[in-house]
Protein backbone atom coordinates (compact mmCIF):
# COMPACT_ATOMS: atom_id res chain seq x y z
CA UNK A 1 -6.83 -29.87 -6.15
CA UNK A 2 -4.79 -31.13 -2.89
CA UNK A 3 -2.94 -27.96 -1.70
CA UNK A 4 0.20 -28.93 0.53
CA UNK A 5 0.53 -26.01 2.68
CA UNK A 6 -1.76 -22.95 3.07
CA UNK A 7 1.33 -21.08 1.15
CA UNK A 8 1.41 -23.26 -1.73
CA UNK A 9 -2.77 -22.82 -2.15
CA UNK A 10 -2.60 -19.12 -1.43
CA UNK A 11 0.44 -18.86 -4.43
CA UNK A 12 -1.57 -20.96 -6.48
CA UNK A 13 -4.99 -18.80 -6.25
CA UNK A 14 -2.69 -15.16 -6.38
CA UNK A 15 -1.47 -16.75 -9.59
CA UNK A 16 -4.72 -17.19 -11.05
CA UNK A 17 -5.96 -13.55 -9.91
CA UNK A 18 -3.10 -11.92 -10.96
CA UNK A 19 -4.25 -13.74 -14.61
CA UNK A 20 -7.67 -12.21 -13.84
CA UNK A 21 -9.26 -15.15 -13.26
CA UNK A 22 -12.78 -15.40 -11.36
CA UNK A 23 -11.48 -17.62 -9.05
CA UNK A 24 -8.42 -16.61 -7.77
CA UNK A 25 -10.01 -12.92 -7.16
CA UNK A 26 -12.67 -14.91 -5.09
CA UNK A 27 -10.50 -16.78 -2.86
CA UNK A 28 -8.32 -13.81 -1.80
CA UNK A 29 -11.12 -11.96 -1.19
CA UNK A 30 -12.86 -14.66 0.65
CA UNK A 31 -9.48 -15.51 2.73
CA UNK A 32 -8.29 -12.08 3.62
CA UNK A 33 -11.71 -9.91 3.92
CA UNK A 34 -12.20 -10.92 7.83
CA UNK A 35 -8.70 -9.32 8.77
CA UNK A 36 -9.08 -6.70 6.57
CA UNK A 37 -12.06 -5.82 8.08
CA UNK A 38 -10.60 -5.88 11.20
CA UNK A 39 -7.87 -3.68 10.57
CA UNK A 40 -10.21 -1.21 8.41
CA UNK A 41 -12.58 -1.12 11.67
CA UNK A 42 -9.75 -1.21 14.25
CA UNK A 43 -8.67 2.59 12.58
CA UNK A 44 -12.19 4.03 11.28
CA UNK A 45 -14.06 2.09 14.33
CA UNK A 46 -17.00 2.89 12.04
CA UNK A 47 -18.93 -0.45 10.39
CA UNK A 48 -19.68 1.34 7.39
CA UNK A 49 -16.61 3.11 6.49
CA UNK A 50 -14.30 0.05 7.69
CA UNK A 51 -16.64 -1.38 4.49
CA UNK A 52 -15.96 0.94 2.33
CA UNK A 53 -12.36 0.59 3.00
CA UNK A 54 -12.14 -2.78 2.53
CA UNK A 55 -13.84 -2.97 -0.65
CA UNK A 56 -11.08 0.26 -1.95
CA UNK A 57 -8.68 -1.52 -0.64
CA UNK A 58 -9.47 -4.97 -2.61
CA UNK A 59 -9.93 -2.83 -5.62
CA UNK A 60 -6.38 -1.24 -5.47
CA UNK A 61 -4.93 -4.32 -4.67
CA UNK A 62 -6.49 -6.29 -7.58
CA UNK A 63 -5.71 -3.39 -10.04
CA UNK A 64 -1.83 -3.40 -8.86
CA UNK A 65 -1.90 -7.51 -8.71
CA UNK A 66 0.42 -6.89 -11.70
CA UNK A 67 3.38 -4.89 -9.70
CA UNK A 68 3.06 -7.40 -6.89
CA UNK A 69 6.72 -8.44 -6.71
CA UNK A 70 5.88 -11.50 -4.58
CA UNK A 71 8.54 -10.40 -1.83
CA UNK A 72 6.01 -9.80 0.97
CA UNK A 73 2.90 -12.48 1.35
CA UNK A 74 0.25 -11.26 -0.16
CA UNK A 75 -1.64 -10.36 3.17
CA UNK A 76 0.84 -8.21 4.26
CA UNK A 77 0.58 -6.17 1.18
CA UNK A 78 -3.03 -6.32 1.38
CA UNK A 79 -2.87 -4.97 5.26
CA UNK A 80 -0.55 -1.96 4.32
CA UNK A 81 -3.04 -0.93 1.10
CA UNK A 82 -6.00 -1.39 4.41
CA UNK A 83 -4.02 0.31 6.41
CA UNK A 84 -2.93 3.52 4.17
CA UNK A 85 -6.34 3.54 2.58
CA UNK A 86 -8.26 3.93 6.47
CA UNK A 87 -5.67 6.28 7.74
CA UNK A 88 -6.46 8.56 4.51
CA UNK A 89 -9.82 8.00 5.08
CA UNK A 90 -9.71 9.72 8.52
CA UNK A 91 -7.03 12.29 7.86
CA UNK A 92 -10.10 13.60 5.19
CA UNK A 93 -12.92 13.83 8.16
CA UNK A 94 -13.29 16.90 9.50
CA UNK A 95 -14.41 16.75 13.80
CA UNK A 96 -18.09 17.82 14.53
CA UNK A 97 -18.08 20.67 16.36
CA UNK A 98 -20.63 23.58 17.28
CA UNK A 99 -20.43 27.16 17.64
CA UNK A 100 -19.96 28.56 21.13
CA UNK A 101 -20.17 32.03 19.83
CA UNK A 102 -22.13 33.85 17.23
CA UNK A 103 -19.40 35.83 16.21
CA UNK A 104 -17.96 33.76 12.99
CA UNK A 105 -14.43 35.54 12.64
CA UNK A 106 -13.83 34.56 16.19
CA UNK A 107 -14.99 31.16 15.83
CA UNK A 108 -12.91 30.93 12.65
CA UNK A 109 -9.82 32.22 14.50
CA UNK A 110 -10.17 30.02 17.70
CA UNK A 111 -10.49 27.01 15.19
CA UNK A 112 -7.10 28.13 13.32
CA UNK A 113 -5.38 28.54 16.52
CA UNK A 114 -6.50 25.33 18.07
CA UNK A 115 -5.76 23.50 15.13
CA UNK A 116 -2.34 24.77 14.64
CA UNK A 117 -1.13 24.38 18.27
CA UNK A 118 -2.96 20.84 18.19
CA UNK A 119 -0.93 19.97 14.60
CA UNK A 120 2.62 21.48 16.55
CA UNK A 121 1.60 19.19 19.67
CA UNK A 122 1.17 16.21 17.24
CA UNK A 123 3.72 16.67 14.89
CA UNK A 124 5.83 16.95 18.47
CA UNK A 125 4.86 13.78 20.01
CA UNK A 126 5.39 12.04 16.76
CA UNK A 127 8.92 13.47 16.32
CA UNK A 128 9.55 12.01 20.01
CA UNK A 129 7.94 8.70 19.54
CA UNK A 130 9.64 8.52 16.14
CA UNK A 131 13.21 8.97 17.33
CA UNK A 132 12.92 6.40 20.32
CA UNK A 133 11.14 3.77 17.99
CA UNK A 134 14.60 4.03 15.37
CA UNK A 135 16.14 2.64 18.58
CA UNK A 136 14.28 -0.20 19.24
CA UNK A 137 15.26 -3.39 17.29
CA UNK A 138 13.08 -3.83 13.64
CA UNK A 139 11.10 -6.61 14.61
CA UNK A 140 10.29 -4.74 18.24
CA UNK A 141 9.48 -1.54 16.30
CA UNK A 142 6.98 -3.46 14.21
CA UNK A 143 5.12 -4.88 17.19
CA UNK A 144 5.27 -1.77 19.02
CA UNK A 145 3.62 0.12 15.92
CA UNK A 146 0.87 -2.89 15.43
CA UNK A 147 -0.33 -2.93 18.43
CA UNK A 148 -0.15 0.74 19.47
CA UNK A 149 -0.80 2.49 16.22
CA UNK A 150 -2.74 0.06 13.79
CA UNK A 151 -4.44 -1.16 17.25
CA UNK A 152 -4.28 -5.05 16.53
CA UNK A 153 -4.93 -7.31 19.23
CA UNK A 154 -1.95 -9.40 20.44
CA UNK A 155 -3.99 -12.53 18.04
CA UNK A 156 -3.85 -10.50 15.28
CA UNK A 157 -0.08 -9.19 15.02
CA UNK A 158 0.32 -13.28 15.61
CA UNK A 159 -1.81 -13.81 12.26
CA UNK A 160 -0.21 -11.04 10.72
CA UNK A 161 3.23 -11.72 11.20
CA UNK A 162 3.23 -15.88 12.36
CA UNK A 163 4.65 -15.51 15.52
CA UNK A 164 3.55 -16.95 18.43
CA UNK A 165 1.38 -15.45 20.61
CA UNK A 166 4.01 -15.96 23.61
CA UNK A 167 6.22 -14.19 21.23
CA UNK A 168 4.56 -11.29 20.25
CA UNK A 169 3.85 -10.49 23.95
CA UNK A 170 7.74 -10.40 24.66
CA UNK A 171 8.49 -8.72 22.02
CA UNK A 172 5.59 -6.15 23.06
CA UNK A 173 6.63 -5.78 26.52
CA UNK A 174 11.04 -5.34 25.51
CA UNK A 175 9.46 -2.83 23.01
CA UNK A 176 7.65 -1.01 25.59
CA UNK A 177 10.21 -0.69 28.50
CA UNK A 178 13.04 0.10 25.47
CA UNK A 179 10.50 2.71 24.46
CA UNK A 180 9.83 4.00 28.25
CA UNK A 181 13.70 4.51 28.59
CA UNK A 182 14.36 6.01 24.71
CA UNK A 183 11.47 8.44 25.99
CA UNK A 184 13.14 9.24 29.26
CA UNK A 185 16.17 10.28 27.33
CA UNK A 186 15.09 12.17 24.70
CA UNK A 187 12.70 13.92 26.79
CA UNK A 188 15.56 14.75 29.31
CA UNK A 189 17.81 16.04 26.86
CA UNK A 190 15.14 18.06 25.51
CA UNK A 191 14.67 19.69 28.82
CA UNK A 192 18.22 20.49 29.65
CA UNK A 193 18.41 22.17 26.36
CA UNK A 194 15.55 24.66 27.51
């Protein structure tokens, strides 16, 4: 069959998985795995789990082919279901860490404590980087997060979102000075109101 357009073979193939057929499950799998690797691995930045992830991820995906509305390409749905699925996977690992002291209550304590002021540190930062990112222009915001928080190379957010790759470095650099000065502010009128 003579495709025209990688869109019109990709719609083609997603309408014969979302019919369960062999062969459209097959090419998705075979046309989106590398990137979804990548993405897995660029989060977990373990081989095995990014894997694992991958191979959730393609599950979910094919069982919810049926509620895919079609208004996002499929790889972008598939990357968010990557995405969600390796962030959940590390949210569930716990650090390894050894005793410095025999004393158990103490150890447990210290834990609780660190872990708390490390959560109130986090959930800080994130409030901060939040509120200057809602000021930075949608498509910016989506660089900015790509590259920063899904760590994707400058080649990838290009695959991802078809830019070009002169694009998606001005878009990263606007995104980071806007950032820089959002920052400035908020963090200025944070300390005046100390």
């Amino acid at each position: 069959m003579v495709f025209k357009g990688k869109i019109k073979q990709d719609e083609y193939f997603l309408g014969k998985a979302i019919r369960g057929e062999r062969e459209g499950l097959e090419y998705l799998v075979d046309e989106y795995q590398d990137m979804a690797y990548t993405i897995a691995f660029k989060i977990v930045r373990n081989n095995e789990d990014a894997e694992e992830i991958v191979q959730d991820s393609f599950v979910k995906a094919f069982r919810s082919l049926s509620d895919f509305k079609k208004m996002a390409k499929f790889s972008s749905w598939l990357y968010r279901i990557v995405y969600n699925t390796a962030l959940t996977k590390i949210s569930g690992q716990k650090p390894v860490t050894c005793d410095i002291y025999d004393d158990l209550e103490r150890n447990e304590y210290i834990d609780q404590g660190n872990a708390s002021w490390n959560l109130l540190l986090e959930a800080d930062r994130k409030k901060y980087i939040d509120l200057a990112l809602s000021k930075i222009k949608d498509e910016d915001r989506l660089i900015i997060t790509l590259y920063y928080i899904a760590e994707q190379s400058v080649s990838e957010i290009t695959k991802i979102t078809n830019l070009q790759t002169s694009a998606v470095k001005m878009r990263l650099l606007r995104a980071r000075k806007q950032l820089e000065t959002e920052l400035k502010i908020l963090l200025q009128t944070e300390t005046k109101e100390l």
